[in-house]
PDB file of N, CA and C in Angstrom:
ATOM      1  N   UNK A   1       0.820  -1.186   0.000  1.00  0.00           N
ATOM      2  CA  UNK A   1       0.000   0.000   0.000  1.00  0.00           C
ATOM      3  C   UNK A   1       0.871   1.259   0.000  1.00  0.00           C
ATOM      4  N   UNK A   2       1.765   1.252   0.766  1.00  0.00           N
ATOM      5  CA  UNK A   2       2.376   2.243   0.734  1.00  0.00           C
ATOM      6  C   UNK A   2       3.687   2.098  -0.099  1.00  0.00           C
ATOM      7  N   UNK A   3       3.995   2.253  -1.449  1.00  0.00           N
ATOM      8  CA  UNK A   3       4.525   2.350  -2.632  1.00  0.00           C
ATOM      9  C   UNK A   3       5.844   2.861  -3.118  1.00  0.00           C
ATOM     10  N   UNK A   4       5.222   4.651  -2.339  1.00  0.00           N
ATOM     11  CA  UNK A   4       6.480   5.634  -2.857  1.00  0.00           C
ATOM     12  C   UNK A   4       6.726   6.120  -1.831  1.00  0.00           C
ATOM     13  N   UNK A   5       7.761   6.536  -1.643  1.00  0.00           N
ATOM     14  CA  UNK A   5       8.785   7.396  -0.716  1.00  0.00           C
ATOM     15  C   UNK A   5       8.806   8.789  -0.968  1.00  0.00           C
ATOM     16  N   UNK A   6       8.127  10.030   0.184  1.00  0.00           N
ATOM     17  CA  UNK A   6       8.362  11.173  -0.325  1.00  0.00           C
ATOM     18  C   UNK A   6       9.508  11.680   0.862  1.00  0.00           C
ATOM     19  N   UNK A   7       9.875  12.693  -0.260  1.00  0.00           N
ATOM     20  CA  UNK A   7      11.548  13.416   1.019  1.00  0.00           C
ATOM     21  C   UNK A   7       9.660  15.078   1.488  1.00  0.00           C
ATOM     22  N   UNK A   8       9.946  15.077   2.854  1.00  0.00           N
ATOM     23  CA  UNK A   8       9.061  16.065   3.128  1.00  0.00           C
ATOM     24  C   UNK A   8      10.228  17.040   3.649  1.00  0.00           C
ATOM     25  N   UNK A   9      10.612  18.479   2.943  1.00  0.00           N
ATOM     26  CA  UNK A   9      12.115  19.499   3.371  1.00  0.00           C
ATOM     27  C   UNK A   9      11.235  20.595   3.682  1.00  0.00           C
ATOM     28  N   UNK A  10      11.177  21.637   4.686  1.00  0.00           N
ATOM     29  CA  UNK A  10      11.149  22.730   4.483  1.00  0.00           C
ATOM     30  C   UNK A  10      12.120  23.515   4.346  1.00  0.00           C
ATOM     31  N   UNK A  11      11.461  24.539   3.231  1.00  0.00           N
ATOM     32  CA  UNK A  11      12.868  25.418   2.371  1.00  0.00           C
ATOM     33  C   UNK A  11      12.454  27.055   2.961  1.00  0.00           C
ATOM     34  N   UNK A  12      13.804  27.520   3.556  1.00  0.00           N
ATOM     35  CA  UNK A  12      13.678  28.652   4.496  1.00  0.00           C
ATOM     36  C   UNK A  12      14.054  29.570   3.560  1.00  0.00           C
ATOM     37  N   UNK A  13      14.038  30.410   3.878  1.00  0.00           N
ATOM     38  CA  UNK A  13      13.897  32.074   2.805  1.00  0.00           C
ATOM     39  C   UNK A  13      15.581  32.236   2.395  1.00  0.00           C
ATOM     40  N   UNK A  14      16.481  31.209   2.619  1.00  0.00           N
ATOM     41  CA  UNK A  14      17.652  31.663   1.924  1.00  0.00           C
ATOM     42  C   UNK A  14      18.146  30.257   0.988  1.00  0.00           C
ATOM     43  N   UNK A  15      16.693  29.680   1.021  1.00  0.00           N
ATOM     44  CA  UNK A  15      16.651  28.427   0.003  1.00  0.00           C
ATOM     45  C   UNK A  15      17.064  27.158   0.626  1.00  0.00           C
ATOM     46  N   UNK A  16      17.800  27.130   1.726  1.00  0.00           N
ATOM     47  CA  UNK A  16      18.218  25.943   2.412  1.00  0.00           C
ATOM     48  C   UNK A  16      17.096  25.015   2.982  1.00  0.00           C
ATOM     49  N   UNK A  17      17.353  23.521   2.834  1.00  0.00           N
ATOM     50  CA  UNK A  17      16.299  23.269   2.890  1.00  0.00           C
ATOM     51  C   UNK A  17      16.743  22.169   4.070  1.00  0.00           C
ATOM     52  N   UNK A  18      15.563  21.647   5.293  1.00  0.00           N
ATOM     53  CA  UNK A  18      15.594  20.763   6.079  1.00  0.00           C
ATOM     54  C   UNK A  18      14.231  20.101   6.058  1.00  0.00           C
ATOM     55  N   UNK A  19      14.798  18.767   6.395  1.00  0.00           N
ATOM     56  CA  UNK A  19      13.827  17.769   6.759  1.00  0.00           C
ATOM     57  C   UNK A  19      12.913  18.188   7.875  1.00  0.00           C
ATOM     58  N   UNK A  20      11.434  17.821   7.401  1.00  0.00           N
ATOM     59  CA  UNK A  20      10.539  18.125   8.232  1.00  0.00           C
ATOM     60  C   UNK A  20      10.448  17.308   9.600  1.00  0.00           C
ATOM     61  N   UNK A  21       9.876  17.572  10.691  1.00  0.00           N
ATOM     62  CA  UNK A  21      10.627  16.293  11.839  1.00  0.00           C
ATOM     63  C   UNK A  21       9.131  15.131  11.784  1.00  0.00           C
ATOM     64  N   UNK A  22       9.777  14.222  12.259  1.00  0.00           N
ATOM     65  CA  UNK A  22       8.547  13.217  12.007  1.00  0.00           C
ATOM     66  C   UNK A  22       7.456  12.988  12.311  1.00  0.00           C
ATOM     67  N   UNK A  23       7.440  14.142  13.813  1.00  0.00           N
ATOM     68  CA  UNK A  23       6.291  14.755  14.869  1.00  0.00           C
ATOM     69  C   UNK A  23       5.575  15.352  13.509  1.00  0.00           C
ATOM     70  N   UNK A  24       5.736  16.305  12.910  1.00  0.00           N
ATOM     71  CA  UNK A  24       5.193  17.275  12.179  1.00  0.00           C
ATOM     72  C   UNK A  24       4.584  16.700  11.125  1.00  0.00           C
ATOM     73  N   UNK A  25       5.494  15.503  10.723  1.00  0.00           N
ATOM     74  CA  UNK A  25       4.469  14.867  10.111  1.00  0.00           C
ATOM     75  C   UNK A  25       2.975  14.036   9.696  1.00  0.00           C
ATOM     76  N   UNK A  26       3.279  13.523  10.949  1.00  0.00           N
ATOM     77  CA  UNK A  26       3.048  12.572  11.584  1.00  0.00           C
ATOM     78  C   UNK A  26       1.430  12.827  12.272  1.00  0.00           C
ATOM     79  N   UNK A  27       1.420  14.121  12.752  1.00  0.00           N
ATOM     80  CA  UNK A  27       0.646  15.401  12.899  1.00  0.00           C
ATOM     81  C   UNK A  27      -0.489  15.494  11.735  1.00  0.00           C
ATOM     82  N   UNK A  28       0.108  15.794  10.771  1.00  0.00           N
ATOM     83  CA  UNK A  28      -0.758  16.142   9.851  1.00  0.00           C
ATOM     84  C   UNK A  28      -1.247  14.606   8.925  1.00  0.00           C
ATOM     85  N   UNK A  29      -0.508  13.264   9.150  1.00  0.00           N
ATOM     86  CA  UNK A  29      -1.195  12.206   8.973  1.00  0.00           C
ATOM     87  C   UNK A  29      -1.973  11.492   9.764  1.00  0.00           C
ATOM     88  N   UNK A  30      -2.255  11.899  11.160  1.00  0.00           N
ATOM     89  CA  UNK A  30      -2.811  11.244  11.730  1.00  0.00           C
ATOM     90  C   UNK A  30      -3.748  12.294  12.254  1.00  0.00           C
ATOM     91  N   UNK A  31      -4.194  13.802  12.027  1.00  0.00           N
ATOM     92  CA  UNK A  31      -5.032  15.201  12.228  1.00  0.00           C
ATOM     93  C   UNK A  31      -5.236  15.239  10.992  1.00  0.00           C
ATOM     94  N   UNK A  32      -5.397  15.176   9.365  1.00  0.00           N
ATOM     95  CA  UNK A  32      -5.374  15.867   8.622  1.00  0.00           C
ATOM     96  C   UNK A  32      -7.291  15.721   8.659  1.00  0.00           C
ATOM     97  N   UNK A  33      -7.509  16.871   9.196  1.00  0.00           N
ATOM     98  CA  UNK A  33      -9.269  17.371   8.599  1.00  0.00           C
ATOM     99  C   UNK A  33      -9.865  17.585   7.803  1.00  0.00           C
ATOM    100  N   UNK A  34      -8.974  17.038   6.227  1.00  0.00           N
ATOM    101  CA  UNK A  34      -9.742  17.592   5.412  1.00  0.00           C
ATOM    102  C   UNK A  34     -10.705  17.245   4.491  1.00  0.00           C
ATOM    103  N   UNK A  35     -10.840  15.757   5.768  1.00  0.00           N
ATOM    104  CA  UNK A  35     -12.321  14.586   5.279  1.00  0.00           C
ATOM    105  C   UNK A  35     -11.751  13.942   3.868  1.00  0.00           C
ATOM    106  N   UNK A  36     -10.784  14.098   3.173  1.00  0.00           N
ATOM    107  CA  UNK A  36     -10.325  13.556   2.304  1.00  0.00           C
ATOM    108  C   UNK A  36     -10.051  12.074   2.297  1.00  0.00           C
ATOM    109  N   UNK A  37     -10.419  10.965   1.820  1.00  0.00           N
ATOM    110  CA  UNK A  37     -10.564   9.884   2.106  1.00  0.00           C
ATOM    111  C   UNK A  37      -8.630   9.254   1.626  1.00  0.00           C
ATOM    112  N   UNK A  38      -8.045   9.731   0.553  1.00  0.00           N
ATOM    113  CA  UNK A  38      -7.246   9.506  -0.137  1.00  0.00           C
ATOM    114  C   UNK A  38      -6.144   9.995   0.839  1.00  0.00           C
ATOM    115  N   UNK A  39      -6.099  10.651   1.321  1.00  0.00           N
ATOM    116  CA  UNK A  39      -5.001  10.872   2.545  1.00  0.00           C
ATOM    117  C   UNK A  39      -4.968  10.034   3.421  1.00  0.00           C
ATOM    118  N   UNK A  40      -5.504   9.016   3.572  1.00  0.00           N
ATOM    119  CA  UNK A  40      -5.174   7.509   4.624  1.00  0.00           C
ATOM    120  C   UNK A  40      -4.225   6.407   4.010  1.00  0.00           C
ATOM    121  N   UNK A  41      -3.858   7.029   2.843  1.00  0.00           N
ATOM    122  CA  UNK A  41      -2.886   5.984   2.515  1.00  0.00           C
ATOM    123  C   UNK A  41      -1.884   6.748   2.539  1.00  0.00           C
ATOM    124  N   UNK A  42      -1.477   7.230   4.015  1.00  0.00           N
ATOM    125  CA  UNK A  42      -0.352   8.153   3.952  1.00  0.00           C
ATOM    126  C   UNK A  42       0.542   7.797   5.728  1.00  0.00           C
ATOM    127  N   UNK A  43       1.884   7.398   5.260  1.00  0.00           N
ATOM    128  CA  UNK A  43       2.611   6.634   6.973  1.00  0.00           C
ATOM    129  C   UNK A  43       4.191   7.410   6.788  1.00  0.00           C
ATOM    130  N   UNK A  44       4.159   8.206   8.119  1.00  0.00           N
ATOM    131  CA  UNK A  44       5.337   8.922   8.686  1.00  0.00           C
ATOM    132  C   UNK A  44       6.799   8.212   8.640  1.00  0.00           C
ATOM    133  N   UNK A  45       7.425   7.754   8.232  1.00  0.00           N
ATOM    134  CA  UNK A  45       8.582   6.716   8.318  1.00  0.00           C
ATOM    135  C   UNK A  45       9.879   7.654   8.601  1.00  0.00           C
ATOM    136  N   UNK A  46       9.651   8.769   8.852  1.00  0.00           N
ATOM    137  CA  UNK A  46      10.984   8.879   9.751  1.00  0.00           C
ATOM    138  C   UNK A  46      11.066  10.556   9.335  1.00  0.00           C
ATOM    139  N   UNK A  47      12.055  11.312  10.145  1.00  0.00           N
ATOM    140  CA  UNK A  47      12.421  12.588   9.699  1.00  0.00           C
ATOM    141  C   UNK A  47      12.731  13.131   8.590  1.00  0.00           C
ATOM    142  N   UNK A  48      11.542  14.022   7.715  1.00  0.00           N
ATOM    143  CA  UNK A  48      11.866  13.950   6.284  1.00  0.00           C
ATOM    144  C   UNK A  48      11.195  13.158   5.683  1.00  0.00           C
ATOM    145  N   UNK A  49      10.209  11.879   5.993  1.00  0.00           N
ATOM    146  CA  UNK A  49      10.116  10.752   4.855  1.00  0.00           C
ATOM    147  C   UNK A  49       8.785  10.111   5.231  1.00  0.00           C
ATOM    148  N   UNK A  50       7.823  10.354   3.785  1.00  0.00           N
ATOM    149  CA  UNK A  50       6.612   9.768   4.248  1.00  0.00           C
ATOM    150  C   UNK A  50       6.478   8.899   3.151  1.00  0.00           C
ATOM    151  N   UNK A  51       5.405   8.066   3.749  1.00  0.00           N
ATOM    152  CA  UNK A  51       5.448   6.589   2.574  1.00  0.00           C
ATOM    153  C   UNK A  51       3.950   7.124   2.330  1.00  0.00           C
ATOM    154  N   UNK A  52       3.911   6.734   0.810  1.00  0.00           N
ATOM    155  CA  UNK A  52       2.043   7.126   0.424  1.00  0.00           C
ATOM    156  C   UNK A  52       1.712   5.821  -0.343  1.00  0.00           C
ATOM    157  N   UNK A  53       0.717   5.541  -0.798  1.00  0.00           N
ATOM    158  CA  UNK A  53      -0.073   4.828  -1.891  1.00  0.00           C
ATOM    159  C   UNK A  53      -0.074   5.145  -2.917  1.00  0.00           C
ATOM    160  N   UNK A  54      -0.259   4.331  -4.149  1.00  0.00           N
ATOM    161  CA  UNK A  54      -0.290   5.435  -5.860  1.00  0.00           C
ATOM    162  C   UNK A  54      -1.354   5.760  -6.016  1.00  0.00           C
ATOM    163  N   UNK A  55      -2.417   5.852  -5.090  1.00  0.00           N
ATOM    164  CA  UNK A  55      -3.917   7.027  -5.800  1.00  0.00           C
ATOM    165  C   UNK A  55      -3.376   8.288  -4.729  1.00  0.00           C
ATOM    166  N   UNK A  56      -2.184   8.732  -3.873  1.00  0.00           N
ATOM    167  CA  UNK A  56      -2.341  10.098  -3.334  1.00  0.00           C
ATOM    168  C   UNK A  56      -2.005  10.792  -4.287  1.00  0.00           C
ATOM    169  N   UNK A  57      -2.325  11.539  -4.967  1.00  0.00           N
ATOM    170  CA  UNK A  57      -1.769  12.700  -5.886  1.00  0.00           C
ATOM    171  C   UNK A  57      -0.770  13.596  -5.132  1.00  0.00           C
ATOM    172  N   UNK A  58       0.207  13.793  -5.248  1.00  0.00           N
ATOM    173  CA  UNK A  58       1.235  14.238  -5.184  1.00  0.00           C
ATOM    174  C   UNK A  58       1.453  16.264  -5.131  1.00  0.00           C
ATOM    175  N   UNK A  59       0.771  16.478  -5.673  1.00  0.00           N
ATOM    176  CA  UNK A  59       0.066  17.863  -5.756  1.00  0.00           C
ATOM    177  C   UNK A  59      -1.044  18.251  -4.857  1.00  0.00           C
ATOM    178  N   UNK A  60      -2.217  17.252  -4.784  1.00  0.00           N
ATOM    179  CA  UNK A  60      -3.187  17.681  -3.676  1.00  0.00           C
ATOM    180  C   UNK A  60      -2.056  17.273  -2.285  1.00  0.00           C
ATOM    181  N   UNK A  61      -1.312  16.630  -1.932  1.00  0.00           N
ATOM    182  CA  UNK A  61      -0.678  16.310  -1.386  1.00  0.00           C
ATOM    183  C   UNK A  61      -0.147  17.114  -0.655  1.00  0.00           C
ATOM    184  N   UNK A  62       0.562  17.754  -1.282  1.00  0.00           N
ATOM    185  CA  UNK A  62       1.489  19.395  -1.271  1.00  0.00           C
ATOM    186  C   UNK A  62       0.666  20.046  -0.876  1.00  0.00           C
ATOM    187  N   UNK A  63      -0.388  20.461  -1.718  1.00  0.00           N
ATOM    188  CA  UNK A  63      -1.033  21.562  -1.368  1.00  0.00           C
ATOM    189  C   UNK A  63      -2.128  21.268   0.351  1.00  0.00           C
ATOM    190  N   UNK A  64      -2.477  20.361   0.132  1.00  0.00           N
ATOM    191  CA  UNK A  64      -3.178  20.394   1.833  1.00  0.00           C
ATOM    192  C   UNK A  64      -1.970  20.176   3.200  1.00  0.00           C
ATOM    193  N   UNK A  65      -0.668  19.702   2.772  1.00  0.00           N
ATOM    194  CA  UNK A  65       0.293  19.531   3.803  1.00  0.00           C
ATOM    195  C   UNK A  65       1.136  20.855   4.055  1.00  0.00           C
ATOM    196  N   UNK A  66       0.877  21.945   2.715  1.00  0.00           N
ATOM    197  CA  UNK A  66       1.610  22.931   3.093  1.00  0.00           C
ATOM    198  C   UNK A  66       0.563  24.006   4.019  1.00  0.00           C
ATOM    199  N   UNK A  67      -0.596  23.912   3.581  1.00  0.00           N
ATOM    200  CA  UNK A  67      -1.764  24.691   4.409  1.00  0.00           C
ATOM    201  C   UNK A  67      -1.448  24.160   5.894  1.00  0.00           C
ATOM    202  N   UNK A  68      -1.651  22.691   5.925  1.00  0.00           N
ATOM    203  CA  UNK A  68      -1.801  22.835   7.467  1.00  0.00           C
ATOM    204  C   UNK A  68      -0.625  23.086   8.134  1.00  0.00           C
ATOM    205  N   UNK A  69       0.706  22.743   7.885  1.00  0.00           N
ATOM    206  CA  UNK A  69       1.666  23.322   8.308  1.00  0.00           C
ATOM    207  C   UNK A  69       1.943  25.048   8.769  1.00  0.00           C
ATOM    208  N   UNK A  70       1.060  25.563   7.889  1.00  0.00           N
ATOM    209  CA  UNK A  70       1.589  27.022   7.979  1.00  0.00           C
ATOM    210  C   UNK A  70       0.472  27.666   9.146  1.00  0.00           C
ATOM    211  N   UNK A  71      -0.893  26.740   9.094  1.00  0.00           N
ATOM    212  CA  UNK A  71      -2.089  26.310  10.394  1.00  0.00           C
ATOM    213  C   UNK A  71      -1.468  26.187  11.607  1.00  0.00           C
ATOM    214  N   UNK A  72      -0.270  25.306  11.595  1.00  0.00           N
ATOM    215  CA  UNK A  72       0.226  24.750  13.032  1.00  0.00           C
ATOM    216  C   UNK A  72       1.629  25.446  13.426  1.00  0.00           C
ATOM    217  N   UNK A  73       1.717  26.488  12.366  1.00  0.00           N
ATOM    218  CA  UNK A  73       3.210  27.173  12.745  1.00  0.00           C
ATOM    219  C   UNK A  73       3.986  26.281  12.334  1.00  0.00           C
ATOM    220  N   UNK A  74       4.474  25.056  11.515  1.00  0.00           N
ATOM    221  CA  UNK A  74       5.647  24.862  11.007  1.00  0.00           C
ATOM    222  C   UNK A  74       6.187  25.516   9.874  1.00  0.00           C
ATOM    223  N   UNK A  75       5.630  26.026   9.439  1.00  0.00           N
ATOM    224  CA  UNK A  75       6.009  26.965   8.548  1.00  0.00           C
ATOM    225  C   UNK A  75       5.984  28.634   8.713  1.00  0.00           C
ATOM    226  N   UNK A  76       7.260  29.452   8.440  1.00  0.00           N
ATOM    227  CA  UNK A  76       7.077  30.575   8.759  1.00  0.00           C
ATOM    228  C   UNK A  76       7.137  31.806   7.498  1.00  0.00           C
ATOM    229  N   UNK A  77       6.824  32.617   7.858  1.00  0.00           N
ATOM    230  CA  UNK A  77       6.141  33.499   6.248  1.00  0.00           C
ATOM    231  C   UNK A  77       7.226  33.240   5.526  1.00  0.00           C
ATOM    232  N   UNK A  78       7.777  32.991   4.536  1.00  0.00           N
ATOM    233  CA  UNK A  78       8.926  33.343   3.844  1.00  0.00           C
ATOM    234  C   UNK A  78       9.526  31.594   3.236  1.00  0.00           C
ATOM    235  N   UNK A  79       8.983  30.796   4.166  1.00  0.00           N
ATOM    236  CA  UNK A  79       9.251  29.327   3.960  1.00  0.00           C
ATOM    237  C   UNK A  79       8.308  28.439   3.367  1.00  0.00           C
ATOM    238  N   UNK A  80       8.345  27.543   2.601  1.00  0.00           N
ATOM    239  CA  UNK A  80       7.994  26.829   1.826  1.00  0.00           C
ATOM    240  C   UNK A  80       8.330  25.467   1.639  1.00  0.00           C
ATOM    241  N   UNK A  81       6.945  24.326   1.249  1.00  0.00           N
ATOM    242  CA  UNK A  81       7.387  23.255   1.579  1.00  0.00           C
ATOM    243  C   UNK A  81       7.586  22.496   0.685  1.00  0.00           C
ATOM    244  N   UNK A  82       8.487  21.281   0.861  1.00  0.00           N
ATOM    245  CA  UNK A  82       8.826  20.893  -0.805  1.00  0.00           C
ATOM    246  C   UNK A  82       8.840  18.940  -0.640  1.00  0.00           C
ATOM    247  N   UNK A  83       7.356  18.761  -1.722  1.00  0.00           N
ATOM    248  CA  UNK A  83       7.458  16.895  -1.413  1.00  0.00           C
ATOM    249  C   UNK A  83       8.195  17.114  -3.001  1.00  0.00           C
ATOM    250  N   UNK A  84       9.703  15.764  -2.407  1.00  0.00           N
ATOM    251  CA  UNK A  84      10.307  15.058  -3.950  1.00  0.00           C
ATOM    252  C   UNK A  84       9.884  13.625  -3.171  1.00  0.00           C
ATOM    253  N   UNK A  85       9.409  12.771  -4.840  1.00  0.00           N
ATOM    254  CA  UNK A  85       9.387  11.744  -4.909  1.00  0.00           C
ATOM    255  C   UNK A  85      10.398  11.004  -5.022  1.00  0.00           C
ATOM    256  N   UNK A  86      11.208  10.290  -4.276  1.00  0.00           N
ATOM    257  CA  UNK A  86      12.422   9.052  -3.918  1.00  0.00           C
ATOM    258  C   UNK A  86      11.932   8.148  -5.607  1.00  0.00           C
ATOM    259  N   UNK A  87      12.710   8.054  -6.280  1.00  0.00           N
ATOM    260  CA  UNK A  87      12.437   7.109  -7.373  1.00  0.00           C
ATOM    261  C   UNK A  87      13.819   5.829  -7.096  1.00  0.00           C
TER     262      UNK A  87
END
């Protein structure tokens, strides 16, 4: 079920980028509210690294993990979050 490997970095306003911590992740896979059924095929595997299924779209992905992050203060104005797919 869980397929692909994403790197989860936040990229700080001078472009440097760090691994998100696994709390934070972890957070938003096991809280994510956004009744979305397709976000349950989604598991925290470590600092930086979430395992998904091949129906999560990769883009809705991004886009609801960077909202709630910036919701819970992991993200601060100027920073930005960045899923690469591990091939």
């Amino acid at each position: 079920m869980f397929a692909r490997r994403i790197t989860v970095e936040r990229i700080d306003a001078a472009d440097a980028r760090h691994p998100c911590l696994i709390r934070q992740i972890d957070n938003f896979a096991m809280r994510n509210f956004t009744a979305d059924a397709v976000f349950d095929d989604t598991f925290p595997a470590g600092d930086g690294l979430l395992e998904i299924g091949h129906r999560v779209p990769l883009d809705r992905l991004h886009s609801a993990m960077e909202d709630w992050f910036r919701r819970k203060g992991y993200l601060k104005a100027g920073e930005r979050l960045a899923l690469t797919e591990n091939k």
